[in-house]
C-alpha atoms as a PDB file:
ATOM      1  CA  UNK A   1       0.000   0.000   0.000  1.00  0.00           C
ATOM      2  CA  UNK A   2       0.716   3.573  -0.675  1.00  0.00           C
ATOM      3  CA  UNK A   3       0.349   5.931   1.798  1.00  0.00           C
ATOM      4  CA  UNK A   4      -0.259  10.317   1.224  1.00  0.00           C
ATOM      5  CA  UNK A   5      -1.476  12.651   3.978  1.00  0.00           C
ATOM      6  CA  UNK A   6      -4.822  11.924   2.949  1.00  0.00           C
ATOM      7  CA  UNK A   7      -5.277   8.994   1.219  1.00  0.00           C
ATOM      8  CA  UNK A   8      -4.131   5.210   0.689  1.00  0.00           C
ATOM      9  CA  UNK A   9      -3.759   3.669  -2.492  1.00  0.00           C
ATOM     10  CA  UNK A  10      -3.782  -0.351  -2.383  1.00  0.00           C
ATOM     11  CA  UNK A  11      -4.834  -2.667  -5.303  1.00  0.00           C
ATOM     12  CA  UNK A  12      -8.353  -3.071  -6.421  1.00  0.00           C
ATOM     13  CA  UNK A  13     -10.100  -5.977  -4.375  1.00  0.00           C
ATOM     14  CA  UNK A  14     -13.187  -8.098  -5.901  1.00  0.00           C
ATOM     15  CA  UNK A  15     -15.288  -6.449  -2.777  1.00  0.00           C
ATOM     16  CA  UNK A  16     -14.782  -2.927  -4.414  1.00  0.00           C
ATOM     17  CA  UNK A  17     -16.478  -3.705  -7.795  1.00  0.00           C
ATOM     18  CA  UNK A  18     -20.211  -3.424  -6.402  1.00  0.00           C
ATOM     19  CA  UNK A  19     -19.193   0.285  -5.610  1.00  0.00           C
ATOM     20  CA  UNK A  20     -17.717   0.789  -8.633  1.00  0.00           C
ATOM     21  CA  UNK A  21     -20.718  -0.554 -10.667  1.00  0.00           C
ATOM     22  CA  UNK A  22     -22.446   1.783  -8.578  1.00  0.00           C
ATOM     23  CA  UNK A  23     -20.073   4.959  -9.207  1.00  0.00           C
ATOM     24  CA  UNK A  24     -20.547   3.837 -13.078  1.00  0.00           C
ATOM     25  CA  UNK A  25     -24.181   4.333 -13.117  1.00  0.00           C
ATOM     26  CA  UNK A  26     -23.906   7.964 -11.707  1.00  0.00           C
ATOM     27  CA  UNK A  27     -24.340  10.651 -14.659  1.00  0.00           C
ATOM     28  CA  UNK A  28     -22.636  13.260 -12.560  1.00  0.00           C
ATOM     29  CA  UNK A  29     -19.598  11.093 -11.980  1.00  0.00           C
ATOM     30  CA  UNK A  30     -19.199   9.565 -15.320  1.00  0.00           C
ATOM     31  CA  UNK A  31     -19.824  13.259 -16.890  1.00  0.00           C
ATOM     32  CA  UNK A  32     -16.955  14.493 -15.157  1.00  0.00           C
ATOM     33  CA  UNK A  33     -14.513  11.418 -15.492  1.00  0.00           C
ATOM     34  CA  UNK A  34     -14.748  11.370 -19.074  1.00  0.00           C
ATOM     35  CA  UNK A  35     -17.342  13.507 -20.446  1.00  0.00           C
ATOM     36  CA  UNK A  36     -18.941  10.302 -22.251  1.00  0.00           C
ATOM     37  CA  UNK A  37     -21.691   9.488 -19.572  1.00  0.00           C
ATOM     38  CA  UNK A  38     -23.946   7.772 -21.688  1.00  0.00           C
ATOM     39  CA  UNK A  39     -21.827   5.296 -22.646  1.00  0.00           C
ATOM     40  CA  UNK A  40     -20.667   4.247 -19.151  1.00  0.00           C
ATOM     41  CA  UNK A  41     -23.745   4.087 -17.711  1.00  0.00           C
ATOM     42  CA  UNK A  42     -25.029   1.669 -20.033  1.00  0.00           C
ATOM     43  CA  UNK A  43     -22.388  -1.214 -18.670  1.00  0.00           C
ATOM     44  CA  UNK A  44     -23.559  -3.655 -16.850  1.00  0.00           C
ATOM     45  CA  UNK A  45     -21.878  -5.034 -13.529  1.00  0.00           C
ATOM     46  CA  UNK A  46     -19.654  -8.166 -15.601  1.00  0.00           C
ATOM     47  CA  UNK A  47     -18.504  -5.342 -18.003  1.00  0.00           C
ATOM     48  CA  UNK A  48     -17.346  -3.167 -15.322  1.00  0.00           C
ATOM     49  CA  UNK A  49     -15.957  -5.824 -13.627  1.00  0.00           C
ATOM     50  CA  UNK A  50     -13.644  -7.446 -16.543  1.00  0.00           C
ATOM     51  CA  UNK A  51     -13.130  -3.363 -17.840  1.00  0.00           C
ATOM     52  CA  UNK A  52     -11.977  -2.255 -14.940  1.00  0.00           C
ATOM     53  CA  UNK A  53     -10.685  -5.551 -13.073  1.00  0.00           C
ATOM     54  CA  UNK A  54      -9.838  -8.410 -14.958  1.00  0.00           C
ATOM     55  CA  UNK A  55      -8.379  -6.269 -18.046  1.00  0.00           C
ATOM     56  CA  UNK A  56      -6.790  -3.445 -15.918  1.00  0.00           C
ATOM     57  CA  UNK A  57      -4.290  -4.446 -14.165  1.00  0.00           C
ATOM     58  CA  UNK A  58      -2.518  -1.002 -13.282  1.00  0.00           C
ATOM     59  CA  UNK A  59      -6.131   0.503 -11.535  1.00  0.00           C
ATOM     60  CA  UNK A  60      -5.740   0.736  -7.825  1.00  0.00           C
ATOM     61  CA  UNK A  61      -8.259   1.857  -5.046  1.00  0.00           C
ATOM     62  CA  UNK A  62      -8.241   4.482  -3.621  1.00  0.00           C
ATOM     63  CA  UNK A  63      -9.041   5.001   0.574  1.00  0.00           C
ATOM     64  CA  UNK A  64      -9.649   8.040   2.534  1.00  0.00           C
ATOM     65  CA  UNK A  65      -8.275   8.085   6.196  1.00  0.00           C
ATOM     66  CA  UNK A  66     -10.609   5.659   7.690  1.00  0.00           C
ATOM     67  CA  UNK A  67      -9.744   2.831   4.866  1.00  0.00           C
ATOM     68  CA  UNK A  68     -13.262   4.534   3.135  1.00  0.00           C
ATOM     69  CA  UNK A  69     -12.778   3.255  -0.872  1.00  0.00           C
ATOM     70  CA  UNK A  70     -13.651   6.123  -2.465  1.00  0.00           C
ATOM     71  CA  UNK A  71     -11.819   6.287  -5.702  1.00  0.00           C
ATOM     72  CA  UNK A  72      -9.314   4.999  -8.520  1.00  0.00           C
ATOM     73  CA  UNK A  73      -6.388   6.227 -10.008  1.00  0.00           C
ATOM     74  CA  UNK A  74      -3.900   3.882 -12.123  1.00  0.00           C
ATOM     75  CA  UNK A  75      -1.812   4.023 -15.980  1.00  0.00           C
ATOM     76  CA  UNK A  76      -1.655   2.988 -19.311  1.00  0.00           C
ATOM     77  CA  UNK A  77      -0.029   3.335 -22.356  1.00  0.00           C
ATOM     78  CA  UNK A  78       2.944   1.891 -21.063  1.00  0.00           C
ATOM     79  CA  UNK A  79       5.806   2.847 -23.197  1.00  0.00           C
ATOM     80  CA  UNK A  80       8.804   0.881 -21.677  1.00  0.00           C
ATOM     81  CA  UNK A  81      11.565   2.338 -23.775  1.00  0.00           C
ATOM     82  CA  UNK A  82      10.441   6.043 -23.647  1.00  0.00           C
ATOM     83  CA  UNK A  83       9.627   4.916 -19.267  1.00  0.00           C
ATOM     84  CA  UNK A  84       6.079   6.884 -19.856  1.00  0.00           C
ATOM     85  CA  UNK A  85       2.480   6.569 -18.802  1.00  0.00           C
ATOM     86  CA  UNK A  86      -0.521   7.925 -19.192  1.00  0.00           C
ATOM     87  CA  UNK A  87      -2.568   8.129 -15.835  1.00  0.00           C
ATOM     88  CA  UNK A  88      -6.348   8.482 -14.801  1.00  0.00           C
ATOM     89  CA  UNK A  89      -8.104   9.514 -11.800  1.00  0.00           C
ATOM     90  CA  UNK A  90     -11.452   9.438 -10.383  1.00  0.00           C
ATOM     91  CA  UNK A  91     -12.664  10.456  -7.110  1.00  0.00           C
ATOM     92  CA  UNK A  92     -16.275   8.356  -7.052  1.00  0.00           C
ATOM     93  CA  UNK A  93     -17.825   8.873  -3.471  1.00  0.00           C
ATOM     94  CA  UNK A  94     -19.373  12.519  -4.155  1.00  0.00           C
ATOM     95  CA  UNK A  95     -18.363  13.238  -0.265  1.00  0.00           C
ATOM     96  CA  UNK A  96     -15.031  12.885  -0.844  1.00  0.00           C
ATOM     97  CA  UNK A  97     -14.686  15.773  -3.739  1.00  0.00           C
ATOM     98  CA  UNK A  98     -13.506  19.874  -3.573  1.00  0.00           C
ATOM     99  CA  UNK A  99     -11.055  17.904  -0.260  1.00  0.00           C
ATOM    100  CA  UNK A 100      -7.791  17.536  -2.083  1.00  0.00           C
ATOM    101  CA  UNK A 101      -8.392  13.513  -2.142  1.00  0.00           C
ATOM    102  CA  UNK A 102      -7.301  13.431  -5.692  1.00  0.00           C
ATOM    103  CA  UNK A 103      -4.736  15.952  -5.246  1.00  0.00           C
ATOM    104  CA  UNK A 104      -3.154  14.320  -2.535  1.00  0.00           C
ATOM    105  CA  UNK A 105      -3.915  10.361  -4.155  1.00  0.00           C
ATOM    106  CA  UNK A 106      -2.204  11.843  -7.394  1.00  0.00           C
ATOM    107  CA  UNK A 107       0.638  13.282  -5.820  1.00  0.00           C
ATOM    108  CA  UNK A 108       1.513   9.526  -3.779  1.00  0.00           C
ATOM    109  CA  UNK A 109       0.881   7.752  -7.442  1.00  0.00           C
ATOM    110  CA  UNK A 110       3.642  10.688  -8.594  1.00  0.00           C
ATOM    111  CA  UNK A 111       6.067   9.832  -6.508  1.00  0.00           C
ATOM    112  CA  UNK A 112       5.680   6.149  -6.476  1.00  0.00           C
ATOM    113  CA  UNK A 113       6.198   5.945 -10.239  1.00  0.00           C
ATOM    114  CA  UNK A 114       8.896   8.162 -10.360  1.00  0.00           C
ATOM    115  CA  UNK A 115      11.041   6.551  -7.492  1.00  0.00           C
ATOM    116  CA  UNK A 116      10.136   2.933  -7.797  1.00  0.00           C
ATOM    117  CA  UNK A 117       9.120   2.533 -11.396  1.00  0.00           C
ATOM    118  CA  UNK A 118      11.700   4.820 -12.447  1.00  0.00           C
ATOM    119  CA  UNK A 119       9.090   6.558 -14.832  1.00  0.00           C
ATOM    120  CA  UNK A 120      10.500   9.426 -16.521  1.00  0.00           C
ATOM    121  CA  UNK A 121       7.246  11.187 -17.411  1.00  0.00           C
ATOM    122  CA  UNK A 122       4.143  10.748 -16.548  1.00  0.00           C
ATOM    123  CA  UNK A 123       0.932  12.394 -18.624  1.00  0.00           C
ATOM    124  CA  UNK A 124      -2.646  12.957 -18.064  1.00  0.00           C
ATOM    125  CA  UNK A 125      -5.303  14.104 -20.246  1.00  0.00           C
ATOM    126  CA  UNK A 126      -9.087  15.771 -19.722  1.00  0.00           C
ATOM    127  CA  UNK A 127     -11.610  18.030 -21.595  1.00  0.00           C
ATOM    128  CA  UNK A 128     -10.820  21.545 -21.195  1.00  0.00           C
ATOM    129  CA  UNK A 129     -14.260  22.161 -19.243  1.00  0.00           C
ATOM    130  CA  UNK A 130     -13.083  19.795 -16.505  1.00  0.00           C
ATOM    131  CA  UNK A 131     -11.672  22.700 -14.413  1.00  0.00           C
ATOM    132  CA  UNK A 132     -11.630  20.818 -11.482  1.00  0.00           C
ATOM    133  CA  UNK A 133      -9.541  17.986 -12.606  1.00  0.00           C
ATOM    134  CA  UNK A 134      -7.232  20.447 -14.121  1.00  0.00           C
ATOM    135  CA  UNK A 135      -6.743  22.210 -10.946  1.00  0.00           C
ATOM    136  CA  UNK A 136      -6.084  19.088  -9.645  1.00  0.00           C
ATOM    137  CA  UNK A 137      -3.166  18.095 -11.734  1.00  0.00           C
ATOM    138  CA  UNK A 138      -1.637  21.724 -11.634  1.00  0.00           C
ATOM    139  CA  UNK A 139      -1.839  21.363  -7.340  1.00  0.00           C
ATOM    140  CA  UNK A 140       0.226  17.779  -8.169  1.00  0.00           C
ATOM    141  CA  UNK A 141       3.279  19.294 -10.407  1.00  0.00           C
ATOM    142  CA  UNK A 142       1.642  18.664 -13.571  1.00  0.00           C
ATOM    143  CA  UNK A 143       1.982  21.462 -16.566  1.00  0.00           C
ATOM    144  CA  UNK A 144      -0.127  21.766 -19.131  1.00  0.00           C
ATOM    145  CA  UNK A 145       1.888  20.827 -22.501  1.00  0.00           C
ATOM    146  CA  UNK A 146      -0.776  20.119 -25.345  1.00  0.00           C
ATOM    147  CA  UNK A 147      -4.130  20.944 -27.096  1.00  0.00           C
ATOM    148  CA  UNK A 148      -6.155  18.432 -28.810  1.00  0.00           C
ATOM    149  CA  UNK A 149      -8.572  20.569 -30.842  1.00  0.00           C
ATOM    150  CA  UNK A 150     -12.116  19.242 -30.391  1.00  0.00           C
ATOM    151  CA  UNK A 151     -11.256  15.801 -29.152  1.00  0.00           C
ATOM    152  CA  UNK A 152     -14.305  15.746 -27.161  1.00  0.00           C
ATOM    153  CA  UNK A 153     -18.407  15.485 -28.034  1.00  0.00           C
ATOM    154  CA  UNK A 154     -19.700  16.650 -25.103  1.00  0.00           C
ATOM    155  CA  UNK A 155     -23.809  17.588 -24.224  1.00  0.00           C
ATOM    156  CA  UNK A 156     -23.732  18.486 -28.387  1.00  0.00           C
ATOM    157  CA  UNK A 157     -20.817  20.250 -28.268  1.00  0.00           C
ATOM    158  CA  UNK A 158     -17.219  19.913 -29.008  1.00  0.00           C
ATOM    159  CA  UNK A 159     -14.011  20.526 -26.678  1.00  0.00           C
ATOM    160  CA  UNK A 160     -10.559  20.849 -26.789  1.00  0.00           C
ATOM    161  CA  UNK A 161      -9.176  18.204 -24.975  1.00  0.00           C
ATOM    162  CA  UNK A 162      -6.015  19.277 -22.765  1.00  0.00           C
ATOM    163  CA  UNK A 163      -2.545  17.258 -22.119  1.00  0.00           C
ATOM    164  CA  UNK A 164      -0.675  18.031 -18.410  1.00  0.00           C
ATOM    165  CA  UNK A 165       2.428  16.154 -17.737  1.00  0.00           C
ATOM    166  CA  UNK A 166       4.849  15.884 -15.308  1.00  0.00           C
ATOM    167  CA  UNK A 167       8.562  14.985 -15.721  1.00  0.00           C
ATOM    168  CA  UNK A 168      10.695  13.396 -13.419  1.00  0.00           C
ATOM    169  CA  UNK A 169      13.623  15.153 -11.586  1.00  0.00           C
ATOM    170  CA  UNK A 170      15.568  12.242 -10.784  1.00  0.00           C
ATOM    171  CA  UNK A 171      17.410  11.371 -13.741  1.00  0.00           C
ATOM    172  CA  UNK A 172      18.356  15.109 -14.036  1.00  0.00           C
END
């Protein structure tokens, strides 16, 4: 396990799928995660479970102080020779968000891939109306580096999708 100031980060257990499932059928949370609602609230429990389980094996849980599961952060796009990733976040329990939870979960995940995977950089990506999660990654290091022009349909409407990264400082 991984431990911040706020949070712990431990691998996904079988017992956390139900609340996932359950996170999944939320508009508000799926709207902000990705932007593509619709779509992930029309899974059904064995989807989310072999999506986000059986198929993923770099998602981890996320706990609050009290061992609470309240989220998941993880990678992929694992480019070995280049020693990047691309992460993802998501804060699910609705009590748990504006608290720094994600800040603090993302900052752990940082430095844990950095030091122990020996990353090099690390990248995340988001639709430019998802202020929140960009102020998120900007709290955790991360700099905003690219511009994907209209990458994202979104409630009829397209977005420019934005690229933060993060480079490490330890091969320097």
């Amino acid at each position: 396990m991984l431990t911040g100031e706020k949070t712990i980060i431990r691998p996904l257990e079988p017992d956390d799928l139900d609340t996932l499932y359950m996170w999944h059928l939320d508009p508000e949370f799926t709207f902000w995660l990705s932007g593509n609602w619709p779509e992930r609230m029309l899974l059904r429990r064995e989807e989310i479970e072999q999506l986000f389980y059986a198929e993923d094996p770099y998602r981890y849980a996320i706990l609050n102080e009290t061992r609470h599961f309240i989220g998941t952060i993880g990678f992929d796009q694992h480019n070995i020779p280049a020693r990047s990733v691309r992460l993802f976040l998501g804060i699910g329990d609705k009590n748990h968000w504006n608290q720094g939870y994600g800040t603090d979960a993302l900052k752990t995940f940082t430095k844990y891939l950095f030091e122990l995977w020996n990353l090099h950089r690390l990248s995340l990506e988001t639709w430019a109306g998802n202020l929140k999660a960009l102020r998120c990654y900007e709290k955790a290091g991360y700099q905003r580096e690219g511009l994907l022009r209209e990458a994202y349909f979104i409630n009829g409407c397209y977005h420019d999708g934005v690229i933060m990264a993060k480079i490490s400082t330890i091969d320097n």
